[in-house]
N, C-alpha and C. Protein backbone atom coordinates (compact mmCIF):
# COMPACT_ATOMS: atom_id res chain seq x y z
N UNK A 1 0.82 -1.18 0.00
CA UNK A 1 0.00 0.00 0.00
C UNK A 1 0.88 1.26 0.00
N UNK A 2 1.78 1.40 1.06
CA UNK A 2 3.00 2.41 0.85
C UNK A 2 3.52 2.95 -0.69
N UNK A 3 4.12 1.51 -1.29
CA UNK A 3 4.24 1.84 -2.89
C UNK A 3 3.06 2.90 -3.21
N UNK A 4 1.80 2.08 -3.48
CA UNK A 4 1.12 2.28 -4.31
C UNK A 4 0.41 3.91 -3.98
N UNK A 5 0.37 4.78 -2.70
CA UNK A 5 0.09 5.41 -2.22
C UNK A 5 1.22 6.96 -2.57
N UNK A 6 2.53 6.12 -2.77
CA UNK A 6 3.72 6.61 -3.07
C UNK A 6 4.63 7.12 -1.50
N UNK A 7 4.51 6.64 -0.48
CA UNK A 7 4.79 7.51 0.46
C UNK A 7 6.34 6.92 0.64
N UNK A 8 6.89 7.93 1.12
CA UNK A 8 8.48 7.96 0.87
C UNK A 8 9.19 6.58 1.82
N UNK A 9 10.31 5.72 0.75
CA UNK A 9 10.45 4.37 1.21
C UNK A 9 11.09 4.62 3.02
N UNK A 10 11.88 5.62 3.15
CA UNK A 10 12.14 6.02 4.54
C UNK A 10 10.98 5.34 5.26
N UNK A 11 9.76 5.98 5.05
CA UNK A 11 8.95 6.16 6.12
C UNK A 11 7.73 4.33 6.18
N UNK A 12 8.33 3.77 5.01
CA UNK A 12 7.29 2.92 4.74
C UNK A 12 8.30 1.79 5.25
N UNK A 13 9.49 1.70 5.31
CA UNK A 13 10.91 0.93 6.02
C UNK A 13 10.81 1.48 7.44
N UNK A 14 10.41 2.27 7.94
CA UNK A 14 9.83 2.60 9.54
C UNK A 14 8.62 1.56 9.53
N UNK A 15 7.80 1.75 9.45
CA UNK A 15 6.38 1.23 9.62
C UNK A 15 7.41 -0.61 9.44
N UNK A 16 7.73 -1.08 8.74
CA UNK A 16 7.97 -2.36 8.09
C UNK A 16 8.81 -2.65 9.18
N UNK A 17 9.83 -2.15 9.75
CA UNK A 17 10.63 -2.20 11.02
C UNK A 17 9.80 -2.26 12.25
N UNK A 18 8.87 -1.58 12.28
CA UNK A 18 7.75 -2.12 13.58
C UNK A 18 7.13 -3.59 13.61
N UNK A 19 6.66 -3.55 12.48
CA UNK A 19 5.72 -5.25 12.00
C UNK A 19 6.82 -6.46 12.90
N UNK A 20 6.41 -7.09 13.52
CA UNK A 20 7.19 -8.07 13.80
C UNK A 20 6.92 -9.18 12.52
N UNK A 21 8.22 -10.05 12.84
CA UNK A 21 8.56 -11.29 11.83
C UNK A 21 6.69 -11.79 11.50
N UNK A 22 6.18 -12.69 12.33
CA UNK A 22 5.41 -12.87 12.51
C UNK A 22 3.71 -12.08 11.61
N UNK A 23 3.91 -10.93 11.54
CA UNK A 23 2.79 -9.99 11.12
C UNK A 23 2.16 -10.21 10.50
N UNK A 24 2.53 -11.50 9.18
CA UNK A 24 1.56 -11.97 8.39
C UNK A 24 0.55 -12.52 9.28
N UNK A 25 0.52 -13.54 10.31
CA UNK A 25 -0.41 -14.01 10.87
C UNK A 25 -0.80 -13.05 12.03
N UNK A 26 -0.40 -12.11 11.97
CA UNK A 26 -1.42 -11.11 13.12
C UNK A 26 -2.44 -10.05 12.33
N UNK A 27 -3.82 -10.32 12.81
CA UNK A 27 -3.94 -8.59 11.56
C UNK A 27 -3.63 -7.25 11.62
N UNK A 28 -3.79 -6.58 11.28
CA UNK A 28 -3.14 -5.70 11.64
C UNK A 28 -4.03 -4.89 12.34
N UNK A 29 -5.14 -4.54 12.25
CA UNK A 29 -5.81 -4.02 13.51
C UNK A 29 -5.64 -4.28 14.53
N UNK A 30 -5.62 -5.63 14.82
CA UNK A 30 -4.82 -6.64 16.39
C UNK A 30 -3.97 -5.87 16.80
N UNK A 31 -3.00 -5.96 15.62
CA UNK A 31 -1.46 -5.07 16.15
C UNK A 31 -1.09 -3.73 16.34
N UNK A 32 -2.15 -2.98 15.38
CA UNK A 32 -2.52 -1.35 15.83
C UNK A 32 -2.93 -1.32 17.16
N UNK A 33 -3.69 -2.09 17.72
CA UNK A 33 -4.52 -1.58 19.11
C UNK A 33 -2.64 -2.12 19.80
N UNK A 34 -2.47 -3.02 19.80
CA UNK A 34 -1.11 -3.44 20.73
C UNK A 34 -0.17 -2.17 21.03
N UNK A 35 0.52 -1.71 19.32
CA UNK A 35 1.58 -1.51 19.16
C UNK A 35 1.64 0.26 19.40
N UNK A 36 1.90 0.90 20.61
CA UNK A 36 1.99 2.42 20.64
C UNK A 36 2.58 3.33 19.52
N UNK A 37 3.83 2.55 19.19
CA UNK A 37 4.78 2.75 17.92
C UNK A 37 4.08 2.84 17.02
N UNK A 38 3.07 1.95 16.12
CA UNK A 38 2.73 1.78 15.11
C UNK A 38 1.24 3.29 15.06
N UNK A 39 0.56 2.92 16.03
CA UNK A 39 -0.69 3.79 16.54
C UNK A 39 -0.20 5.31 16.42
N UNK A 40 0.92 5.60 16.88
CA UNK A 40 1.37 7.09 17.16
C UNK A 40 1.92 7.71 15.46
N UNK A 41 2.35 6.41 14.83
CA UNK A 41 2.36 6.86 13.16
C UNK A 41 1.12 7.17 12.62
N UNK A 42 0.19 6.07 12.84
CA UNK A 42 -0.82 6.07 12.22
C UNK A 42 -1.91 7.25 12.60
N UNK A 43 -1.66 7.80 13.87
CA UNK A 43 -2.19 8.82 14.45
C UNK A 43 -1.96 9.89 13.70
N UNK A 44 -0.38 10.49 14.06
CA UNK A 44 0.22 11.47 13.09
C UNK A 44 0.30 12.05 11.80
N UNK A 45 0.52 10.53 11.04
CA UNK A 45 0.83 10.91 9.61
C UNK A 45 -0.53 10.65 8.59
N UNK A 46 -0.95 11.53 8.58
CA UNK A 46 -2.27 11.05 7.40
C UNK A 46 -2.14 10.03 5.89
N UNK A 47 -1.10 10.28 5.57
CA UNK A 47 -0.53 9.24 4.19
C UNK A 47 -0.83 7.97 4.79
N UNK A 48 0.66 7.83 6.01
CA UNK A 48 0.26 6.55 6.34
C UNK A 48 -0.80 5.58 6.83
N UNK A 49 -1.78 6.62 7.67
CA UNK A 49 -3.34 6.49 8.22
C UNK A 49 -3.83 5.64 6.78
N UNK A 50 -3.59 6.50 5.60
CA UNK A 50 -4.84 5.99 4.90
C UNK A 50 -4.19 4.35 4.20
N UNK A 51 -2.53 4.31 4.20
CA UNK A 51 -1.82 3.13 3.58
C UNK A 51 -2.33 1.96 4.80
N UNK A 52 -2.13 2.18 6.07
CA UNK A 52 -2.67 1.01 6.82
C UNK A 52 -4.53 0.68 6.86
N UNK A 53 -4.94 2.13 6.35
CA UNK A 53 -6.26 1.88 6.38
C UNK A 53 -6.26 0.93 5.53
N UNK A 54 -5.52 1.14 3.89
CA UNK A 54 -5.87 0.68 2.89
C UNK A 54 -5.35 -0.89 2.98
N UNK A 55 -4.48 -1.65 3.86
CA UNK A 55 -4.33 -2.75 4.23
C UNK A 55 -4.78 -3.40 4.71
N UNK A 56 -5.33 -2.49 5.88
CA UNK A 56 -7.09 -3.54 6.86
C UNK A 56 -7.76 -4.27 5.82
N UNK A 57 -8.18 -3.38 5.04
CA UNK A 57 -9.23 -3.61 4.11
C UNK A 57 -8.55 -4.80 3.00
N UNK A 58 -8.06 -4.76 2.61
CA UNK A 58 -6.79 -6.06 2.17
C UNK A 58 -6.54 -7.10 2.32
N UNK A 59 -6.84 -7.12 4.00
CA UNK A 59 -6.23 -8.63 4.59
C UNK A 59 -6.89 -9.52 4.01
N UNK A 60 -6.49 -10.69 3.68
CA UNK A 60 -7.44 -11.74 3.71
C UNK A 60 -7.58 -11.62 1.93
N UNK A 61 -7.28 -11.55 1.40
CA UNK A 61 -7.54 -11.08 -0.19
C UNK A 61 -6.41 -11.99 -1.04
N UNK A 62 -6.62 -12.81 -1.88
CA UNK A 62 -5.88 -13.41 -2.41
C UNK A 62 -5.09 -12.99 -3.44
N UNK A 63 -3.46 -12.44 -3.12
CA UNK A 63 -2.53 -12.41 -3.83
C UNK A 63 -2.33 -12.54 -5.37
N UNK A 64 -2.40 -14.05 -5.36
CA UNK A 64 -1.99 -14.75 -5.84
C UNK A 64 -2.68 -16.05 -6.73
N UNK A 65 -3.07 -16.43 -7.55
CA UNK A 65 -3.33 -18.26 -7.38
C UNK A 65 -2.58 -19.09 -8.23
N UNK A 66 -2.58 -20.59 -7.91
CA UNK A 66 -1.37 -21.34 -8.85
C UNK A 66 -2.62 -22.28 -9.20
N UNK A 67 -2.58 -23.19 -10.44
CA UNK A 67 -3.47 -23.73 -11.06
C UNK A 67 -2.45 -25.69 -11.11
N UNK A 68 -3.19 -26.24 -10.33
CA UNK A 68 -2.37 -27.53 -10.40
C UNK A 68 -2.14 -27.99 -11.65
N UNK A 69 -0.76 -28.07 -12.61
CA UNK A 69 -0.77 -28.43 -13.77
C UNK A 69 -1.67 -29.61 -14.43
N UNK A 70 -1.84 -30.71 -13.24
CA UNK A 70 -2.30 -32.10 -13.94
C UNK A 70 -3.88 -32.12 -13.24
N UNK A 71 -4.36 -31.15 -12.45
CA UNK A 71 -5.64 -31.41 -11.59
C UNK A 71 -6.72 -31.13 -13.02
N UNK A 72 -7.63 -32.27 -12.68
CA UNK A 72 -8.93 -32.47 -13.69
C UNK A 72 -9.68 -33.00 -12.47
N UNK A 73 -11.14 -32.34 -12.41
CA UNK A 73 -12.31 -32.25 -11.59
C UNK A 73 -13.42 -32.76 -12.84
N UNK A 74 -14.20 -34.16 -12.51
CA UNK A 74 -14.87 -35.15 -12.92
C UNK A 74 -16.05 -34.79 -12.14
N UNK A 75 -17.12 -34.09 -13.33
CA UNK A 75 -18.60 -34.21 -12.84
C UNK A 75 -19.59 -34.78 -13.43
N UNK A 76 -20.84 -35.12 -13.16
CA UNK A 76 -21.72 -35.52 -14.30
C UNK A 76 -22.78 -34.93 -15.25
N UNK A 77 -22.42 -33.85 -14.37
CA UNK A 77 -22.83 -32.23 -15.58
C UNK A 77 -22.30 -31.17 -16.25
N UNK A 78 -22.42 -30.24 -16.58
CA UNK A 78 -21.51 -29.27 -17.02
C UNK A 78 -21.06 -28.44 -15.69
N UNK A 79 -19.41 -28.70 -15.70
CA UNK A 79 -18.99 -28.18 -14.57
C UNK A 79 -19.39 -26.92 -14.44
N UNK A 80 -19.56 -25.73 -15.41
CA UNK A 80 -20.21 -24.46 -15.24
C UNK A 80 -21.20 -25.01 -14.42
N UNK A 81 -22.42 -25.93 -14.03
CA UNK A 81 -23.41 -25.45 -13.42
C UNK A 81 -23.05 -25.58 -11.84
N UNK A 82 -21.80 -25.65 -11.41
CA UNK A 82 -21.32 -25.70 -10.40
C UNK A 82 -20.75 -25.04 -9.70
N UNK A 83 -19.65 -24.68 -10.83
CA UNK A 83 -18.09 -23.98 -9.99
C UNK A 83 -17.78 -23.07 -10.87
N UNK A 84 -17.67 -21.90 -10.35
CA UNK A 84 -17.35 -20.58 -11.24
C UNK A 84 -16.09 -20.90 -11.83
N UNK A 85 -15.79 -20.20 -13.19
CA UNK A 85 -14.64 -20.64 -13.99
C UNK A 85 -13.58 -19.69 -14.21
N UNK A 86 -12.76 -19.36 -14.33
CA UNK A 86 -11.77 -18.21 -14.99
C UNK A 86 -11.04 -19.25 -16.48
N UNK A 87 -10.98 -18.26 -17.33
CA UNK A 87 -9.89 -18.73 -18.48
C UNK A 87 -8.73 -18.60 -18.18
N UNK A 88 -7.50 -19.41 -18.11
CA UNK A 88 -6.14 -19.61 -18.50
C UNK A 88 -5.78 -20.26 -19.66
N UNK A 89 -5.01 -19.03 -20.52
CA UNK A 89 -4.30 -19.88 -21.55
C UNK A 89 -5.28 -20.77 -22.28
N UNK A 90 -6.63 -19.76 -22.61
CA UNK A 90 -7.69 -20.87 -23.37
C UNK A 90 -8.29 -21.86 -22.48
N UNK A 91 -8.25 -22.16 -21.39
CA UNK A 91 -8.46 -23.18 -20.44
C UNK A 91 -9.23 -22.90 -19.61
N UNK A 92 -10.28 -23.71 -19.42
CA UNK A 92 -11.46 -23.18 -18.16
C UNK A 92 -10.73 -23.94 -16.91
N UNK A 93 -10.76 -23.35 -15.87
CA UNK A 93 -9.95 -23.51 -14.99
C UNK A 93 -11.06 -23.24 -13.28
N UNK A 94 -10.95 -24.19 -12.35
CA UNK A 94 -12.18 -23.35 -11.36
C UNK A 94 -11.28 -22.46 -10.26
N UNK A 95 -12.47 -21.76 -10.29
CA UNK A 95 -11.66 -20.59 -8.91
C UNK A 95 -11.97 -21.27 -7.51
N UNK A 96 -12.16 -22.69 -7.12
CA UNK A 96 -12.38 -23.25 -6.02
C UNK A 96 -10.68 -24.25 -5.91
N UNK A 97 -10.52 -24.09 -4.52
CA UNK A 97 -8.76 -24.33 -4.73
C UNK A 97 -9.41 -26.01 -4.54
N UNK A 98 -8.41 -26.93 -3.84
CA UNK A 98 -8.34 -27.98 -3.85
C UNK A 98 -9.29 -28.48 -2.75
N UNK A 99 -8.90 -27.59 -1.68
CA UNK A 99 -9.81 -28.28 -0.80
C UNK A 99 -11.05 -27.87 -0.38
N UNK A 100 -11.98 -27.06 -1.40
CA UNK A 100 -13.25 -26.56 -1.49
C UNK A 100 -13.79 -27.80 -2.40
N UNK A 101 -12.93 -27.82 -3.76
CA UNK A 101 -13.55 -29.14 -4.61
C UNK A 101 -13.48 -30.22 -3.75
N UNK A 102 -12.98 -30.86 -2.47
CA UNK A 102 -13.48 -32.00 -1.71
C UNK A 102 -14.83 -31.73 -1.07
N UNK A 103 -14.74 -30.30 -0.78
CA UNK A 103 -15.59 -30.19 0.21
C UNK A 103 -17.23 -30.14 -0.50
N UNK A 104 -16.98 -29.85 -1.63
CA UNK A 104 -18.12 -29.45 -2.81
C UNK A 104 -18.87 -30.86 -3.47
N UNK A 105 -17.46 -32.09 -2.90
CA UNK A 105 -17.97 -33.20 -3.50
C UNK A 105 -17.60 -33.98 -4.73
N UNK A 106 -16.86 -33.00 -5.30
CA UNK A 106 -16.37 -33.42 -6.59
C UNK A 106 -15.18 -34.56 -6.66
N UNK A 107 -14.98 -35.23 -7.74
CA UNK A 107 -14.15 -36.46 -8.07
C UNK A 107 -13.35 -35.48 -8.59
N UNK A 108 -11.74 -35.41 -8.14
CA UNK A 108 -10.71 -34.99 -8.97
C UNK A 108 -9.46 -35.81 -8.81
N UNK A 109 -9.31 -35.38 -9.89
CA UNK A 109 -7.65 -36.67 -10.37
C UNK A 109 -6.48 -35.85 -10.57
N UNK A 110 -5.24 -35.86 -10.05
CA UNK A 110 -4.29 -35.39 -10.58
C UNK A 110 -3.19 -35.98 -10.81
């Protein structure tokens, strides 16, 4: 959020120096109410107010996704009437990771 906000790397390498190792698994609201350090930035500096605001809102939001090269999900209908799809590379692909398609019921092979 810092990047994208533009706020100067000084000040966004402060804030990143507070986060303990750990921070991925804390949220960060948790760690605002904890951390005096972090609170007294976020108090102060309005940029940064709105870059941690804009991270609350963030958490929990998927990055990222990887598509199992060999995974094929076996239904007896058209998997559209099931599982939402995204295209890759021409390829209908589902946006349910691995262990939603168990949980959904589906036969998959990889």
């Amino acid at each position: 959020m810092c990047r994208i906000l533009e706020v100067p790397f000084a000040k966004s390498n402060e804030v990143s120096k507070i986060l303990p190792d750990s921070a991925h698994y804390v949220p960060i609201k948790d760690f605002l109410a904890t951390s005096e350090e972090l609170k007294e930035l976020y108090d102060t500096d309005p940029l940064l107010k709105e870059a941690i605001d804009m991270a609350i809102g963030m958490e929990g939001c998927i990055k990222s996704y990887g598509i199992h090269a060999a995974g094929v999900i076996l239904a007896d209908e058209p998997i559209t009437d099931y599982v939402p799809l995204f295209s890759s590379k021409d390829m209908p692909v589902s946006q349910f990771d691995a262990d939603t398609v168990d949980k959904v019921g589906f036969n998959k092979v990889c």
